[in-house]
N, C-alpha and C. Protein backbone atom coordinates (compact mmCIF):
# COMPACT_ATOMS: atom_id res chain seq x y z
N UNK A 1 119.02 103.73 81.47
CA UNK A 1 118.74 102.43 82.01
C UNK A 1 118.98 102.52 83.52
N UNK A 2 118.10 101.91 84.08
CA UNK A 2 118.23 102.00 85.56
C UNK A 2 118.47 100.32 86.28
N UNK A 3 119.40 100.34 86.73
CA UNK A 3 119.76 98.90 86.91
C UNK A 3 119.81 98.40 88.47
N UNK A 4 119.45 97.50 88.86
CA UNK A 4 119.56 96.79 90.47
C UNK A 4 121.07 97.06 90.78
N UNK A 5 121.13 97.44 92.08
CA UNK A 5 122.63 97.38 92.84
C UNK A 5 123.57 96.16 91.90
N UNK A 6 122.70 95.11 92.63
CA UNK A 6 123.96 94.11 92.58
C UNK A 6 124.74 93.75 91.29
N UNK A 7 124.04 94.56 90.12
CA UNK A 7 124.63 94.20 88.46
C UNK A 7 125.56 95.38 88.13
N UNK A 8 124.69 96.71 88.92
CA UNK A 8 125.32 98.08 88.03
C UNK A 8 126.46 98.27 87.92
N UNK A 9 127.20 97.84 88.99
CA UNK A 9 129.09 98.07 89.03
C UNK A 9 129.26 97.35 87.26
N UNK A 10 128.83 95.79 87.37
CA UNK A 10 129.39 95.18 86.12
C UNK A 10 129.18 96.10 84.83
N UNK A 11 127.83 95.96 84.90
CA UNK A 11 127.74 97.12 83.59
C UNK A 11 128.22 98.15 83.59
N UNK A 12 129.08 99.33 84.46
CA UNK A 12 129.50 100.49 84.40
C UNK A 12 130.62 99.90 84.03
N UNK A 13 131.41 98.89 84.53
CA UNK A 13 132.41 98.47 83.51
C UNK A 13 132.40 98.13 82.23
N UNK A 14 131.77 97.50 81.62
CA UNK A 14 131.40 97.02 80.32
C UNK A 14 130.70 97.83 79.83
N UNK A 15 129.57 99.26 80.54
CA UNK A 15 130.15 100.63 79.28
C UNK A 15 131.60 101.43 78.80
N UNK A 16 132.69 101.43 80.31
CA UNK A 16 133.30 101.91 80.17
C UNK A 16 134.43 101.11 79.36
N UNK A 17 134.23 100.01 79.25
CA UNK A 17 135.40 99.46 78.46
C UNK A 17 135.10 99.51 77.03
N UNK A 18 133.26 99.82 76.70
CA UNK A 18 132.60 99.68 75.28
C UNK A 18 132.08 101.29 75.02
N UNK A 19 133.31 102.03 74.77
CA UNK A 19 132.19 103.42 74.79
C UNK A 19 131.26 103.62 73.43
N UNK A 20 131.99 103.20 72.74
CA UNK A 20 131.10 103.42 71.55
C UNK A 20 129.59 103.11 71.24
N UNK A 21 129.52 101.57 71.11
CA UNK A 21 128.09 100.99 71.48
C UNK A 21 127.45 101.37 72.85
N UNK A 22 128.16 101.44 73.86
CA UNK A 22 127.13 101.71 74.89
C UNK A 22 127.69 102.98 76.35
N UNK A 23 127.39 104.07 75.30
CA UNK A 23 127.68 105.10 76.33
C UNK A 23 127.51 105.66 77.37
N UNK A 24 128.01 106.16 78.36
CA UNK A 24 127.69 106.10 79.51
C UNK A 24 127.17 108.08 80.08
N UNK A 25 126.13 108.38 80.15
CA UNK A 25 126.05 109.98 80.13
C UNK A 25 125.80 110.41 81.42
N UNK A 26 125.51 109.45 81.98
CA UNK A 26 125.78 109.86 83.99
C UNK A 26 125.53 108.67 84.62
N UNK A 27 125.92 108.75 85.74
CA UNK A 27 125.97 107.32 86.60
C UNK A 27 125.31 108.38 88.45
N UNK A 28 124.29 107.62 88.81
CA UNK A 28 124.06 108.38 89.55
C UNK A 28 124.15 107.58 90.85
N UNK A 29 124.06 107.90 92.37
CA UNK A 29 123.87 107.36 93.31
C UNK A 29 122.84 106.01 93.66
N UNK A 30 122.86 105.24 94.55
CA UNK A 30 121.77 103.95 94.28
C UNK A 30 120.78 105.10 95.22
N UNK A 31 119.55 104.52 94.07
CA UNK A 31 118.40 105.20 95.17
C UNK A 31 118.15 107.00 94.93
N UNK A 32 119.17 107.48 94.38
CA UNK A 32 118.78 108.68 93.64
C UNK A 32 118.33 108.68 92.25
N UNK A 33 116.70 109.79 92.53
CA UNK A 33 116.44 110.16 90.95
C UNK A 33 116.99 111.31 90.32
N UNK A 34 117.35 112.36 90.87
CA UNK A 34 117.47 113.60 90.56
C UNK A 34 119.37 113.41 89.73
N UNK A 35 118.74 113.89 88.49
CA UNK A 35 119.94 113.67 87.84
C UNK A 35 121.21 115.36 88.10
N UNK A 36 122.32 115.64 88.14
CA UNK A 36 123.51 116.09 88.30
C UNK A 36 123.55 117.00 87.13
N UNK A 37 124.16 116.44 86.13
CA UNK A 37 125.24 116.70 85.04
C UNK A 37 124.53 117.04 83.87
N UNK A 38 123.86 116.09 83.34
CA UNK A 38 123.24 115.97 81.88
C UNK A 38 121.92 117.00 81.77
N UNK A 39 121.43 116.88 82.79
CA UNK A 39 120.14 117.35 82.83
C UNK A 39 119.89 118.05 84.24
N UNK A 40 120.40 119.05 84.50
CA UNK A 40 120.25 119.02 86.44
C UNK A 40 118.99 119.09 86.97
N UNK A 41 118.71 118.72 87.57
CA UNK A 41 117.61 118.20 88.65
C UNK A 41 116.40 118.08 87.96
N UNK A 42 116.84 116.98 86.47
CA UNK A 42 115.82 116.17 86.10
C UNK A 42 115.78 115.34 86.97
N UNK A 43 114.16 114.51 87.18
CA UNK A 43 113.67 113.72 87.88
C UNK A 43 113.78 112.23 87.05
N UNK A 44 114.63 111.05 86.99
CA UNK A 44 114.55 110.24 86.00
C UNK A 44 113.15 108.94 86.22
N UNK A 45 112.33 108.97 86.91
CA UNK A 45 111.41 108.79 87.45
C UNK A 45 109.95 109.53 86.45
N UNK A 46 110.05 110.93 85.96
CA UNK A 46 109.04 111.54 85.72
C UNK A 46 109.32 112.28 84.65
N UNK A 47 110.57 112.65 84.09
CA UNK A 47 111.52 113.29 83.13
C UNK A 47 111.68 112.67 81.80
N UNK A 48 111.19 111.57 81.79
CA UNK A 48 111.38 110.98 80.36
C UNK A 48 110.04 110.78 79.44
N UNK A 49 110.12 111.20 78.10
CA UNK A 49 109.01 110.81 77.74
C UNK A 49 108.07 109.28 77.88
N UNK A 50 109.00 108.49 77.59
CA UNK A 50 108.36 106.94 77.66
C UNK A 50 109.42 106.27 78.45
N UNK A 51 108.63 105.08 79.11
CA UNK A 51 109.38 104.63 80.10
C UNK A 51 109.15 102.83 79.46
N UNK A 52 110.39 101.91 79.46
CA UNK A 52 109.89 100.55 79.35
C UNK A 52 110.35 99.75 80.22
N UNK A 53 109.17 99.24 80.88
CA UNK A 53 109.95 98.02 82.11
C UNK A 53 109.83 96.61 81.24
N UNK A 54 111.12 95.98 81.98
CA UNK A 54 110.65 94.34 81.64
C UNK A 54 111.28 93.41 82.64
N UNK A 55 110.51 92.89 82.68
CA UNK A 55 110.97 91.61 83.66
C UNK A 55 111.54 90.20 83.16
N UNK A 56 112.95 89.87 83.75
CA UNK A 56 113.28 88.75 82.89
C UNK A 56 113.21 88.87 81.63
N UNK A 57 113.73 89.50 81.14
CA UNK A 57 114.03 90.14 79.42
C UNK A 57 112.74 89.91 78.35
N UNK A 58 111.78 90.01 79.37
CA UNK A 58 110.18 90.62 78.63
C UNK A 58 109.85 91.90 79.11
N UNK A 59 109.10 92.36 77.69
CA UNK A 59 108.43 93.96 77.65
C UNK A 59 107.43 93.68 78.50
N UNK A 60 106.89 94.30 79.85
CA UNK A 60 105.79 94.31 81.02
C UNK A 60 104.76 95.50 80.32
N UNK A 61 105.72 96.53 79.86
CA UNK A 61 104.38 97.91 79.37
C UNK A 61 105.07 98.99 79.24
N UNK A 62 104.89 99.84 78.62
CA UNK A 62 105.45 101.13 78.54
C UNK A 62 104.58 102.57 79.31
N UNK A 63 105.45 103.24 79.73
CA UNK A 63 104.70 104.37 81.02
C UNK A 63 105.21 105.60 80.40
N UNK A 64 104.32 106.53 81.15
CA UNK A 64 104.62 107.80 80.59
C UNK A 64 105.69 108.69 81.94
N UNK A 65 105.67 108.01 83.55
CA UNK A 65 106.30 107.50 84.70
C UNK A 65 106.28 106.52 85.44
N UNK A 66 107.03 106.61 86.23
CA UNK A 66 106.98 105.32 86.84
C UNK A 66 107.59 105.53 88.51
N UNK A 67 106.67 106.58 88.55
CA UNK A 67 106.79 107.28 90.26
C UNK A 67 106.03 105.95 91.14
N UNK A 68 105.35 105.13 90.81
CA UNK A 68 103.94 104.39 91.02
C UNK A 68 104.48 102.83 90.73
N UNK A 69 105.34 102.42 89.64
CA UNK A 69 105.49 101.18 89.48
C UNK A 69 105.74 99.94 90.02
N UNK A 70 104.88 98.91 90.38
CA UNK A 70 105.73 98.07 90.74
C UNK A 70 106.57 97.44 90.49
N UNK A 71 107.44 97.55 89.37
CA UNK A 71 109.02 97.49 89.21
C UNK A 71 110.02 98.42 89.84
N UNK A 72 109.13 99.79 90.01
CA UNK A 72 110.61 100.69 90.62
C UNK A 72 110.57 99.82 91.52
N UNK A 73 109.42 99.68 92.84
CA UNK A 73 109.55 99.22 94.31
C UNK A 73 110.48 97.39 93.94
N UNK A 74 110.26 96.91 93.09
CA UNK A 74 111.50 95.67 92.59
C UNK A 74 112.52 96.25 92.56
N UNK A 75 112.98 97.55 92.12
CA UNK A 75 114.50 97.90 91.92
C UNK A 75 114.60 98.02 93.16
N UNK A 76 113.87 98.86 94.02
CA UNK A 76 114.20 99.34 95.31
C UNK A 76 114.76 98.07 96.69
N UNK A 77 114.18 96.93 95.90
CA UNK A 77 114.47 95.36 96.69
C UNK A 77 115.85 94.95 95.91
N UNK A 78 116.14 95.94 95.17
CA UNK A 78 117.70 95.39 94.58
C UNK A 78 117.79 93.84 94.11
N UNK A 79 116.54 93.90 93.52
CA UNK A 79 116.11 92.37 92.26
C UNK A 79 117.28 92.23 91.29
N UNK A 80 117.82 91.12 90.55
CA UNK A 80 118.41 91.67 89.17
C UNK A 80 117.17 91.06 88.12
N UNK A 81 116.00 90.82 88.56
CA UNK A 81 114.84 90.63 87.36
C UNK A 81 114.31 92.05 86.43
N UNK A 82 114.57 92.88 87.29
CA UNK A 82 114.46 93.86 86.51
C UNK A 82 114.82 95.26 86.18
N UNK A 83 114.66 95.95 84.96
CA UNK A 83 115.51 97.11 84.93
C UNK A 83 114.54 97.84 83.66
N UNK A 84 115.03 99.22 83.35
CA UNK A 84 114.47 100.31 82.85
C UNK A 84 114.96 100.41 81.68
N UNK A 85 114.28 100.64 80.56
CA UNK A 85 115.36 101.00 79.23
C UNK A 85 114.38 102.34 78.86
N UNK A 86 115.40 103.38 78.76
CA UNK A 86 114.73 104.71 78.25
C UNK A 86 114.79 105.13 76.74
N UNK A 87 113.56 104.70 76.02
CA UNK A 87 113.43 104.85 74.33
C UNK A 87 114.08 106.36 73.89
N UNK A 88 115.09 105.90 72.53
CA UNK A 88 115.53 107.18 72.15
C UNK A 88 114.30 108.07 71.76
């Protein structure tokens, strides 16, 4: 999940206080794609099979990336309308 600045602190707390239901497998820099740890220098941008945006807690479409989206360039405005959920 890729989340706007101004929410992600909250939710890194409320994974870390909930590990079970909602685990936390890297936390990366604002504004970096290139993942570290889990996957090194996966691109989380181009690296995933399916991608789902939604706006205001509606499904917008599912992508195969989202180098191009106009939701990343919304994350990049540090919106909290929208965010990324990556299908198991």
């Amino acid at each position: 999940m890729t989340l706007p600045k101004d929410i992600a602190y909250d939710f890194l707390l409320f994974a870390q206080r909930n590990p079970r239901p909602c685990p936390l497998l890297e936390v990366s820099d604002t504004g970096e794609r290139l993942l570290k740890y889990i996957a090194r220098e996966a691109d989380i941008a181009t690296d995933i099979p399916k991608y789902r945006i939604y706006e205001q807690g509606e499904l917008k479409g599912e992508y195969e990336n989202v180098v191009e989206s106009t939701c990343v360039l919304a994350l990049r405005r540090d919106t909290s309308e929208y965010h990324h959920e990556f299908p198991a």
